[in-house]
N, C-alpha and C. Protein backbone atom coordinates (compact mmCIF):
# COMPACT_ATOMS: atom_id res chain seq x y z
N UNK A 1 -9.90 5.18 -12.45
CA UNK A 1 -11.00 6.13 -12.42
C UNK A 1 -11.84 6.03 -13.69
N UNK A 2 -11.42 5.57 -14.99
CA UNK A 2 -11.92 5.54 -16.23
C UNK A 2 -13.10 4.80 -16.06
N UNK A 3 -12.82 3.42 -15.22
CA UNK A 3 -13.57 2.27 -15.06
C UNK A 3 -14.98 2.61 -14.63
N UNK A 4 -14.60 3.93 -13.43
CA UNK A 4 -15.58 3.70 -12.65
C UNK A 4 -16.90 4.43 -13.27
N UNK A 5 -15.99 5.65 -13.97
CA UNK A 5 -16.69 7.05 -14.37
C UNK A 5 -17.54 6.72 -16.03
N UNK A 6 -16.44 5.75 -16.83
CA UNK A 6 -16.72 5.28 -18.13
C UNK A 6 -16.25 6.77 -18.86
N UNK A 7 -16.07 7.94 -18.23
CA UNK A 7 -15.15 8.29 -19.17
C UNK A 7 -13.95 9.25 -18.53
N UNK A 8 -13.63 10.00 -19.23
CA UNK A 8 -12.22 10.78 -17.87
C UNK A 8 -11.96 11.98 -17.72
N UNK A 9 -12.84 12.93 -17.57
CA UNK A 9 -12.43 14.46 -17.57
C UNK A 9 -11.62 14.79 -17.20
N UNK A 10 -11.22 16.11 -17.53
CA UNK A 10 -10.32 16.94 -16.91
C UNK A 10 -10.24 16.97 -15.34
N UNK A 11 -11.79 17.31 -15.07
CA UNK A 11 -12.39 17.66 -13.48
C UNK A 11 -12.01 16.39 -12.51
N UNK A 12 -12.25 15.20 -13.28
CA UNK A 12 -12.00 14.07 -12.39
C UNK A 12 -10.57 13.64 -12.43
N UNK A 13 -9.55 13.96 -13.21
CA UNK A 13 -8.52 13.81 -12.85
C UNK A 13 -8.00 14.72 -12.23
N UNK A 14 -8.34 16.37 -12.03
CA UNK A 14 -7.89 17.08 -11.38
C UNK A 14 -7.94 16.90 -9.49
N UNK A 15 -9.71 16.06 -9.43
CA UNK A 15 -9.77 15.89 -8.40
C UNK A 15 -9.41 14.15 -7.66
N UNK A 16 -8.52 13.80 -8.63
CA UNK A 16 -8.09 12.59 -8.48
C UNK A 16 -6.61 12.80 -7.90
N UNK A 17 -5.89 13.70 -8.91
CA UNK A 17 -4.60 14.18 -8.43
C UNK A 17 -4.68 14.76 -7.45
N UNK A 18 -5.31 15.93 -7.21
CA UNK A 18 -5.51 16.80 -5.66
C UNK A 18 -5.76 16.07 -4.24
N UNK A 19 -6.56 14.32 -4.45
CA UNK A 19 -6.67 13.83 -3.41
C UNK A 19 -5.54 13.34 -3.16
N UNK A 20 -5.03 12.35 -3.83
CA UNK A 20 -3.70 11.41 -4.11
C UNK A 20 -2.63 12.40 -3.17
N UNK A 21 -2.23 14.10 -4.06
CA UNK A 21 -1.13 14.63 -3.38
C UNK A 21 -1.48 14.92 -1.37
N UNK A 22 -2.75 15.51 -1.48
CA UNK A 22 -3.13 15.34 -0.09
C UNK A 22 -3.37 14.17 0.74
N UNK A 23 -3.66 13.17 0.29
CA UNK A 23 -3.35 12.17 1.05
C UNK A 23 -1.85 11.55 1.37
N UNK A 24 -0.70 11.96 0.51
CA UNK A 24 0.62 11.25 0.94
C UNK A 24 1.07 12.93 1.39
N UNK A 25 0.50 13.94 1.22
CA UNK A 25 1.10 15.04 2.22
C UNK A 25 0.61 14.81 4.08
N UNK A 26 -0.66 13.85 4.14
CA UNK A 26 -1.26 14.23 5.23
C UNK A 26 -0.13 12.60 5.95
N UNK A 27 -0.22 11.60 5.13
CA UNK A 27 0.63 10.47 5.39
C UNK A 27 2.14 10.79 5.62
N UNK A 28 2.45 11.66 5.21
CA UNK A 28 3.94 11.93 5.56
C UNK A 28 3.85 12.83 6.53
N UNK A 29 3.31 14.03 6.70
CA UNK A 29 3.41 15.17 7.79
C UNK A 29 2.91 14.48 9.11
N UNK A 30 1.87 13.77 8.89
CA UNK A 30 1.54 13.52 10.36
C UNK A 30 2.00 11.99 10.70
N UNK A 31 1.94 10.78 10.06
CA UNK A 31 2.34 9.71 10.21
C UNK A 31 3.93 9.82 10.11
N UNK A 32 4.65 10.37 9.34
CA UNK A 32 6.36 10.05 9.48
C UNK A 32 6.76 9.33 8.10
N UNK A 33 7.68 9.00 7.76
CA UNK A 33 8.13 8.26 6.67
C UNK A 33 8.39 6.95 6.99
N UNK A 34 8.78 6.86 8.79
CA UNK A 34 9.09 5.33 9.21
C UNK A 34 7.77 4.19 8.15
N UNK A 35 8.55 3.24 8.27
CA UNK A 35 7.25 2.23 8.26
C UNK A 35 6.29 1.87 9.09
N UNK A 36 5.33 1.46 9.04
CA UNK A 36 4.21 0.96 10.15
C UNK A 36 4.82 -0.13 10.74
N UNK A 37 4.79 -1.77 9.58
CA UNK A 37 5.32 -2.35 10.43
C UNK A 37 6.77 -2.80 10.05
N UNK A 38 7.02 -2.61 11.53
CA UNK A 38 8.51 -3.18 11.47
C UNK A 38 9.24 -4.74 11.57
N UNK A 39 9.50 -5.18 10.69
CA UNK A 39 9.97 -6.62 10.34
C UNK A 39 11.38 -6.92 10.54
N UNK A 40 11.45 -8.19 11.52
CA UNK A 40 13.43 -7.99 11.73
C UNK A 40 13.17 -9.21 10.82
N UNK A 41 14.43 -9.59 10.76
CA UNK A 41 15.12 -10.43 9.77
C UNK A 41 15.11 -11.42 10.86
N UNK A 42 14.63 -13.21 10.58
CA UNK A 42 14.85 -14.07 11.68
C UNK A 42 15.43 -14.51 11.24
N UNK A 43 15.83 -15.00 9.98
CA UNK A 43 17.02 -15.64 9.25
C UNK A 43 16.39 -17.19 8.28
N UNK A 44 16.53 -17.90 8.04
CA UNK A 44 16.13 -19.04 6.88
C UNK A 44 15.26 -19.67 7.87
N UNK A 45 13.86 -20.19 7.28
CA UNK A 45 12.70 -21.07 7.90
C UNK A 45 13.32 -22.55 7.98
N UNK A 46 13.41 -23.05 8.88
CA UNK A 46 13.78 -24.78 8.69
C UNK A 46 12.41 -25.28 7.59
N UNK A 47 13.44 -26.42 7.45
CA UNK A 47 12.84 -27.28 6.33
C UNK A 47 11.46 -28.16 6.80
N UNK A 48 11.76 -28.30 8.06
CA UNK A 48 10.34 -28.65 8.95
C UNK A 48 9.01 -27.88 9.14
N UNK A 49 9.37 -26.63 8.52
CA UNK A 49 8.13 -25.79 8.88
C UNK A 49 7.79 -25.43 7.38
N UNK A 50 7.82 -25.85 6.32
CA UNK A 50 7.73 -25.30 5.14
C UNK A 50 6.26 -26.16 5.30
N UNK A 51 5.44 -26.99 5.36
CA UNK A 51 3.94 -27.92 5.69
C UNK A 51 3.03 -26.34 6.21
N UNK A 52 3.90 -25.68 7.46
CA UNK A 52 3.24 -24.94 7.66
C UNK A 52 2.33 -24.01 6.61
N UNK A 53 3.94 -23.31 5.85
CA UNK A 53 3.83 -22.44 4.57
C UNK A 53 2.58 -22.74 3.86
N UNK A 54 2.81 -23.96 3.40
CA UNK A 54 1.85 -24.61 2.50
C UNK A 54 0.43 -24.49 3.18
N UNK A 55 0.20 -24.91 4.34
CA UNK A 55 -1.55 -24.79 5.09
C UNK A 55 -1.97 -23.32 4.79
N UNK A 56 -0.98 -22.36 5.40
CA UNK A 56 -1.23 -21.12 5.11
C UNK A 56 -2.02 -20.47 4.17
N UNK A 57 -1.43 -20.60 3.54
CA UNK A 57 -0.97 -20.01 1.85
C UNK A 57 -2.64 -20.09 1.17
């Protein structure tokens, strides 16, 4: 916020904190604590697909 404002009031951190807590109150009450996404475990990539990795990346 310093960056944006160039300097840091009271007011803007008050209304920095007040968003922050309302946004992970509104993220937890209505979204859940689960995760979004859910990732299984497939187990070790063969050694054949690591070319892939690399294009990716």
């Amino acid at each position: 916020m310093e960056e944006v404002h160039l300097n840091f009031s009271p007011l803007i951190m008050t209304a920095s904190l007040a968003s922050s807590l309302v946004a992970d109150f509104v993220s937890k009450d209505f979204f859940g604590i689960s995760p979004v996404f859910h990732f299984t475990n497939s187990g070790p990539i063969p050694l054949k697909q690591y070319v892939h990795l690399i294009i990716c990346r």
